[in-house]
Protein backbone atom coordinates (compact mmCIF):
# COMPACT_ATOMS: atom_id res chain seq x y z
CA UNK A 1 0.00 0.00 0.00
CA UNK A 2 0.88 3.46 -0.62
CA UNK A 3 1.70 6.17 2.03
CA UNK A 4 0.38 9.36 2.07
CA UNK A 5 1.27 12.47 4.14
CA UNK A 6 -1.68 15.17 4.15
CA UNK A 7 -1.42 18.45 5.84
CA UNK A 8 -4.34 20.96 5.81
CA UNK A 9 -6.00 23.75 7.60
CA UNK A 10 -9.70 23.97 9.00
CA UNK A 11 -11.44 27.35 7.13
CA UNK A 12 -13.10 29.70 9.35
CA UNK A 13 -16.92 27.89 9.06
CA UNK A 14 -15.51 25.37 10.15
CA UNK A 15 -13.71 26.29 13.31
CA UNK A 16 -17.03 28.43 14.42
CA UNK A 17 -18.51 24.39 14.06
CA UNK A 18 -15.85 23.17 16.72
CA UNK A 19 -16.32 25.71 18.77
CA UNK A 20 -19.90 25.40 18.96
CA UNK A 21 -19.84 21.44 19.14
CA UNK A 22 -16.43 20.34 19.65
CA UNK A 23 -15.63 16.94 18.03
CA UNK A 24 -13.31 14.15 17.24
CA UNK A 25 -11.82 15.08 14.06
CA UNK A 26 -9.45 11.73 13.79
CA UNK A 27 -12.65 9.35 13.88
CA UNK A 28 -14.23 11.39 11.05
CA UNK A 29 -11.08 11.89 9.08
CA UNK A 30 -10.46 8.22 9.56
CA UNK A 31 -14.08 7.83 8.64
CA UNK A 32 -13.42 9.32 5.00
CA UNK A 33 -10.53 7.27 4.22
CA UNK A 34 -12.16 3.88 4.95
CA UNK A 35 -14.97 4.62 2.77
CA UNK A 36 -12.06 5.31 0.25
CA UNK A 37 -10.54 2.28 0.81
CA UNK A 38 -8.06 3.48 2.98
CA UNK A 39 -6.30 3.01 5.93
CA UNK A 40 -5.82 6.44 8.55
CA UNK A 41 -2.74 5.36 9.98
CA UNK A 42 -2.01 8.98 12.37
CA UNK A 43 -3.96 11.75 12.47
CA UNK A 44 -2.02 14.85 14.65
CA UNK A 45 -3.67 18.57 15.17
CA UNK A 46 -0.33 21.09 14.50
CA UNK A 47 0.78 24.17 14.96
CA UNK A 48 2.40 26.37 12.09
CA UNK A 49 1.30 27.21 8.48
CA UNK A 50 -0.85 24.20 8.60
CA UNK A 51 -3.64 22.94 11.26
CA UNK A 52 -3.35 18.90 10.64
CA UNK A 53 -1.35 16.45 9.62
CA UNK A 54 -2.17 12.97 8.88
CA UNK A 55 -0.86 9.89 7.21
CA UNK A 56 -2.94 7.19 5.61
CA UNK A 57 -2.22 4.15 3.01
CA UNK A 58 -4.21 3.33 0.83
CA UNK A 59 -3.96 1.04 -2.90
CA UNK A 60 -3.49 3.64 -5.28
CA UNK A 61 -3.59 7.51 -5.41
CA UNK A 62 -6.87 8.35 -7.17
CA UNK A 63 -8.82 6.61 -4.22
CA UNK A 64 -6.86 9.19 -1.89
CA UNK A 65 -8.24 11.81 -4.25
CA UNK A 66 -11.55 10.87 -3.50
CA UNK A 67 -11.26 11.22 -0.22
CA UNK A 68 -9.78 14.55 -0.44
CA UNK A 69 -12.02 15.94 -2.95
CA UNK A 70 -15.10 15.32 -0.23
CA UNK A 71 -13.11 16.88 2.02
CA UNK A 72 -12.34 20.14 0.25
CA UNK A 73 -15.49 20.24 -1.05
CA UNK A 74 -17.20 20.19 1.97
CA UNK A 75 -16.03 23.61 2.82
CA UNK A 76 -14.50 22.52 6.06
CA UNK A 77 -11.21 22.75 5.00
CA UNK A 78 -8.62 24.51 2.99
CA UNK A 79 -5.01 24.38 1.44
CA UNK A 80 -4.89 20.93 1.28
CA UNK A 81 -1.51 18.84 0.22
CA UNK A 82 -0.66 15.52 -0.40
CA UNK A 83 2.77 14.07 -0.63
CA UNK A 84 4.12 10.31 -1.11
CA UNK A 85 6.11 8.75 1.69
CA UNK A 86 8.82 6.21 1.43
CA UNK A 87 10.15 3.66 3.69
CA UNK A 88 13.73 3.53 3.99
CA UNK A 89 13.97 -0.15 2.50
CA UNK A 90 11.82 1.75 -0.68
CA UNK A 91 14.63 4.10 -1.25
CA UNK A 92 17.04 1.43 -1.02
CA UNK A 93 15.29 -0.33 -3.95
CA UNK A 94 14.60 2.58 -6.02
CA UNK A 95 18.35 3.69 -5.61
CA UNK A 96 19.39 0.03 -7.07
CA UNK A 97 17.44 0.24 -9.38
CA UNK A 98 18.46 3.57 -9.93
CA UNK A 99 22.11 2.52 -10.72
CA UNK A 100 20.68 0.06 -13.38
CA UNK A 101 18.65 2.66 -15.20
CA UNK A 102 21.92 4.96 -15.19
CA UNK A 103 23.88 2.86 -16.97
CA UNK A 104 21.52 3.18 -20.38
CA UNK A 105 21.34 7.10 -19.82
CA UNK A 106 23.88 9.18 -21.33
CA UNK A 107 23.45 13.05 -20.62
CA UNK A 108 23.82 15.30 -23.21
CA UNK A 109 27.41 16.47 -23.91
């Protein structure tokens, strides 16, 4: 399965909804992404330029899309982005293969 790492921020609508009934964001995030077909594997509030963090897994990037799309278009939330995480045993592979691939390349002179 694929790793994802997804930071956002909540928009203004909806912050006035957690203040005026507070709720658990991580079972309704984690909600989302099982309909999806995904897995929520951490879910963190943050401080910063963004107000979450979270990273799921799920088969294949479009059904991470779908989850997101909901989400944005919900209005809830804003500035969303989505980035692909690697384990370390990943990168090892992709740099092997890496040196295979180089070997056919030749830049231009």
């Amino acid at each position: 399965m694929a790793r994802y790492i997804i930071t956002g921020s909540y928009t203004a609508a909806a912050m006035r909804g957690l203040l005026a009934k507070p709720s658990d964001r991580e079972a309704a995030t984690s909600a989302l992404v099982t309909a999806a077909g995904g897995k929520l594997r951490a879910f963190y509030l943050t401080t910063g330029e963004t107000d979450f963090l979270m990273i799921t897994e799920t088969e294949n990037l479009q059904d991470m899309m779908a989850a997101l799309i909901v989400a944005g278009a919900s209005g809830a939330v804003s500035g969303l982005k989505t980035v692909q995480a690697f384990s370390s045993a990943e990168f090892t592979a992709a740099q092997k293969r890496a040196g295979k691939i180089a070997q056919k390349y030749s830049a231009p002179a």
